[in-house]
N, C-alpha and C. Protein backbone atom coordinates (compact mmCIF):
# COMPACT_ATOMS: atom_id res chain seq x y z
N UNK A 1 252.80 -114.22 146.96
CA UNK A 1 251.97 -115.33 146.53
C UNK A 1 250.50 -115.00 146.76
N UNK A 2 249.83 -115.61 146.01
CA UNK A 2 248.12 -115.08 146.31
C UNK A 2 247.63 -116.43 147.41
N UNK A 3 246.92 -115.95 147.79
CA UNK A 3 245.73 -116.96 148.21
C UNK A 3 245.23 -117.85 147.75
N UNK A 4 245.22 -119.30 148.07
CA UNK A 4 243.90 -120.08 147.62
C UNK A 4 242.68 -119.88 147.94
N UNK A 5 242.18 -119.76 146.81
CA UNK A 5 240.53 -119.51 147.11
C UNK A 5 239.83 -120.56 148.13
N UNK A 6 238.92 -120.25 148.67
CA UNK A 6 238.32 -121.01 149.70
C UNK A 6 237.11 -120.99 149.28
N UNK A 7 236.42 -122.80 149.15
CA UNK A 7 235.46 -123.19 148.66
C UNK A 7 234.30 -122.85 149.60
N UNK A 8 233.51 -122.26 148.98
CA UNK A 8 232.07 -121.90 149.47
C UNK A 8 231.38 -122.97 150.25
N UNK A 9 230.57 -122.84 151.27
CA UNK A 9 229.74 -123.98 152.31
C UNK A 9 229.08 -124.52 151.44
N UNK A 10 229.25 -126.10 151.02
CA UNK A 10 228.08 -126.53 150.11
C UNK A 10 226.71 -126.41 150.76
N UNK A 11 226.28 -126.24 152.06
CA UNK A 11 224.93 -126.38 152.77
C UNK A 11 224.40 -125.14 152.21
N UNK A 12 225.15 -124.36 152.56
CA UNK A 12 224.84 -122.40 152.41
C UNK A 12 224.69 -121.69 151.50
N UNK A 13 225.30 -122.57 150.08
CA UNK A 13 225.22 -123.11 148.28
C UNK A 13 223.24 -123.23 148.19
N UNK A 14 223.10 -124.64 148.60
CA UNK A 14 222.32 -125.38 148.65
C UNK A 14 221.13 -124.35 149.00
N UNK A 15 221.03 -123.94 150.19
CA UNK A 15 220.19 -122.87 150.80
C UNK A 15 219.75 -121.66 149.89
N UNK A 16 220.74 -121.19 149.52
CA UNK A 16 220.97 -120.11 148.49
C UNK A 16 220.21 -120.24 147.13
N UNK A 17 220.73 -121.59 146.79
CA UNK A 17 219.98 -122.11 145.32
C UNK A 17 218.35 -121.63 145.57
N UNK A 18 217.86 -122.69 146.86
CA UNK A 18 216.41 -123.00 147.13
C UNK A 18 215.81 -121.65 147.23
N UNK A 19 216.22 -120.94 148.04
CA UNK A 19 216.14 -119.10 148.27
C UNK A 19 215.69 -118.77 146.70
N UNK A 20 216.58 -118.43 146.02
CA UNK A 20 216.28 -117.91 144.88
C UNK A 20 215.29 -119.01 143.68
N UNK A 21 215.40 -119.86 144.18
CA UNK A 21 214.20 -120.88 143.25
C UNK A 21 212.74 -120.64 143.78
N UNK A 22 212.74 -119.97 144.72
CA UNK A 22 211.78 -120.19 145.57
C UNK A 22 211.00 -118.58 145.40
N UNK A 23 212.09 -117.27 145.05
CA UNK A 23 212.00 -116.29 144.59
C UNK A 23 211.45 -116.16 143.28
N UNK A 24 212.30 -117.10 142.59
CA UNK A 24 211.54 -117.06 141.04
C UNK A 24 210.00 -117.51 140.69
N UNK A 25 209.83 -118.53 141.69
CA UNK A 25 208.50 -119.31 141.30
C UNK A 25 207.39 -118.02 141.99
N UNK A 26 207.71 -117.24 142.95
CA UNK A 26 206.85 -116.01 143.99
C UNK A 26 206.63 -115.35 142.75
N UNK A 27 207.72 -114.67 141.91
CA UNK A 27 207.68 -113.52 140.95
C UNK A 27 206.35 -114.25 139.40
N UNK A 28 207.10 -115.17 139.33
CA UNK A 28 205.94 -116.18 138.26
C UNK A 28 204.82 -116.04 138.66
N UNK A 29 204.27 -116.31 139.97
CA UNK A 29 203.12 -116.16 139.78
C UNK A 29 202.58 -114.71 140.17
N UNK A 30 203.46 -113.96 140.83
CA UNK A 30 202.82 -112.69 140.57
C UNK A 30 202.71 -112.09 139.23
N UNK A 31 203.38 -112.71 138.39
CA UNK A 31 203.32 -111.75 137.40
C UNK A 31 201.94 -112.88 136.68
N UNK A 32 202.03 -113.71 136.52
CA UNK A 32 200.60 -114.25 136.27
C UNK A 32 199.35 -113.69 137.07
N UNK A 33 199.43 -113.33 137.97
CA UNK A 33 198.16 -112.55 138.71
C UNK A 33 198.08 -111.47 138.14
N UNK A 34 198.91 -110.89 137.91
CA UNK A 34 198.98 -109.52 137.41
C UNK A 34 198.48 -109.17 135.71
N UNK A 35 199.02 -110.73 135.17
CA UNK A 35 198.56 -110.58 133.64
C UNK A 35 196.76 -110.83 134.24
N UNK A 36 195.75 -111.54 134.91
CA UNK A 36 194.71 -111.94 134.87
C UNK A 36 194.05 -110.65 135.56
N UNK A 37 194.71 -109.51 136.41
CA UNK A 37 194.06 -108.45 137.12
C UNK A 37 194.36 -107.48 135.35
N UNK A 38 195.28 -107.77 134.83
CA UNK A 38 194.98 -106.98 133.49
C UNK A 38 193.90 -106.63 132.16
N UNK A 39 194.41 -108.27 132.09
CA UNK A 39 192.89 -109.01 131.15
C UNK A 39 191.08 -108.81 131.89
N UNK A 40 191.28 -108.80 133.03
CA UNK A 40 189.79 -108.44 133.45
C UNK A 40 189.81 -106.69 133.48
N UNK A 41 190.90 -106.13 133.36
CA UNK A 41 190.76 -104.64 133.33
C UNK A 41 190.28 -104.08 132.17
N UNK A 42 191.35 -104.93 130.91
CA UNK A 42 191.21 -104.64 129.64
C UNK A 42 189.01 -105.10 129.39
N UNK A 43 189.10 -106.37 130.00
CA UNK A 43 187.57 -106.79 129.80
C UNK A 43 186.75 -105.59 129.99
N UNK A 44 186.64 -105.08 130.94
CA UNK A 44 186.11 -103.81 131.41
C UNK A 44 185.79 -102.73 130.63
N UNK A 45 187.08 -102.19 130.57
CA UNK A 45 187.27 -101.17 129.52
C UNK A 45 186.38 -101.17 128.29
N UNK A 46 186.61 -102.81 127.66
CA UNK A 46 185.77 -102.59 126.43
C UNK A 46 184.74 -102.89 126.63
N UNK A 47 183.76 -103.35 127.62
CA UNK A 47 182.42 -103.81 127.86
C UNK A 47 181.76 -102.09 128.20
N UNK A 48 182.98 -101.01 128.44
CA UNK A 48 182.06 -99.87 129.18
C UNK A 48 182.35 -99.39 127.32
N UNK A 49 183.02 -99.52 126.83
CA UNK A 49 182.97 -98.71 125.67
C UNK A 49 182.51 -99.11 124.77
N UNK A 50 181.43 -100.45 124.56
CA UNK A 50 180.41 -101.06 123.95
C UNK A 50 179.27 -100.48 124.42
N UNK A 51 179.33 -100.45 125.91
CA UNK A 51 177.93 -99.76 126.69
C UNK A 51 177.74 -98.22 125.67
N UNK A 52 178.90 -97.31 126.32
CA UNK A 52 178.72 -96.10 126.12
C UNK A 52 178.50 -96.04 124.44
N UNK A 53 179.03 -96.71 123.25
CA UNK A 53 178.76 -96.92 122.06
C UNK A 53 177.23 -97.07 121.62
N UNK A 54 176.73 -98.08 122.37
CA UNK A 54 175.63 -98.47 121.96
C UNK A 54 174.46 -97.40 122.44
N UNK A 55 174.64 -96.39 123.59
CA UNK A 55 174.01 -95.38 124.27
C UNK A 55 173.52 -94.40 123.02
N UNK A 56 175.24 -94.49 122.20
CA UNK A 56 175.52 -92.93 121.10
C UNK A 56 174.56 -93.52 120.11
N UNK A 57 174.23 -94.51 119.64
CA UNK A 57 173.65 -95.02 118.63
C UNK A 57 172.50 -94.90 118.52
């Protein structure tokens, strides 16, 4: 005969959920920091290659 499965700790469920909700919202905003450390990189980039453009001209 098999085993009945044995229901998981609803507290330790609960915990678990918040854990990883709490993981997702960390990663969201890193990756939003990360898009705004991009966009000011990209800014960069083309403000030096307007500079150096306008030098050649």
């Amino acid at each position: 005969m098999s085993e009945t499965p044995t229901l998981p700790d609803l507290e330790k469920v609960k915990q678990t959920i918040e854990t990883a909700h709490r993981a997702c919202q960390d990663m969201e905003l890193a990756g939003l920091e990360l898009q705004e450390v991009i966009e000011l990189l990209d800014k960069d980039i083309r403000e030096q290659r307007l500079r150096r453009l306008r030098r050649a001209s």
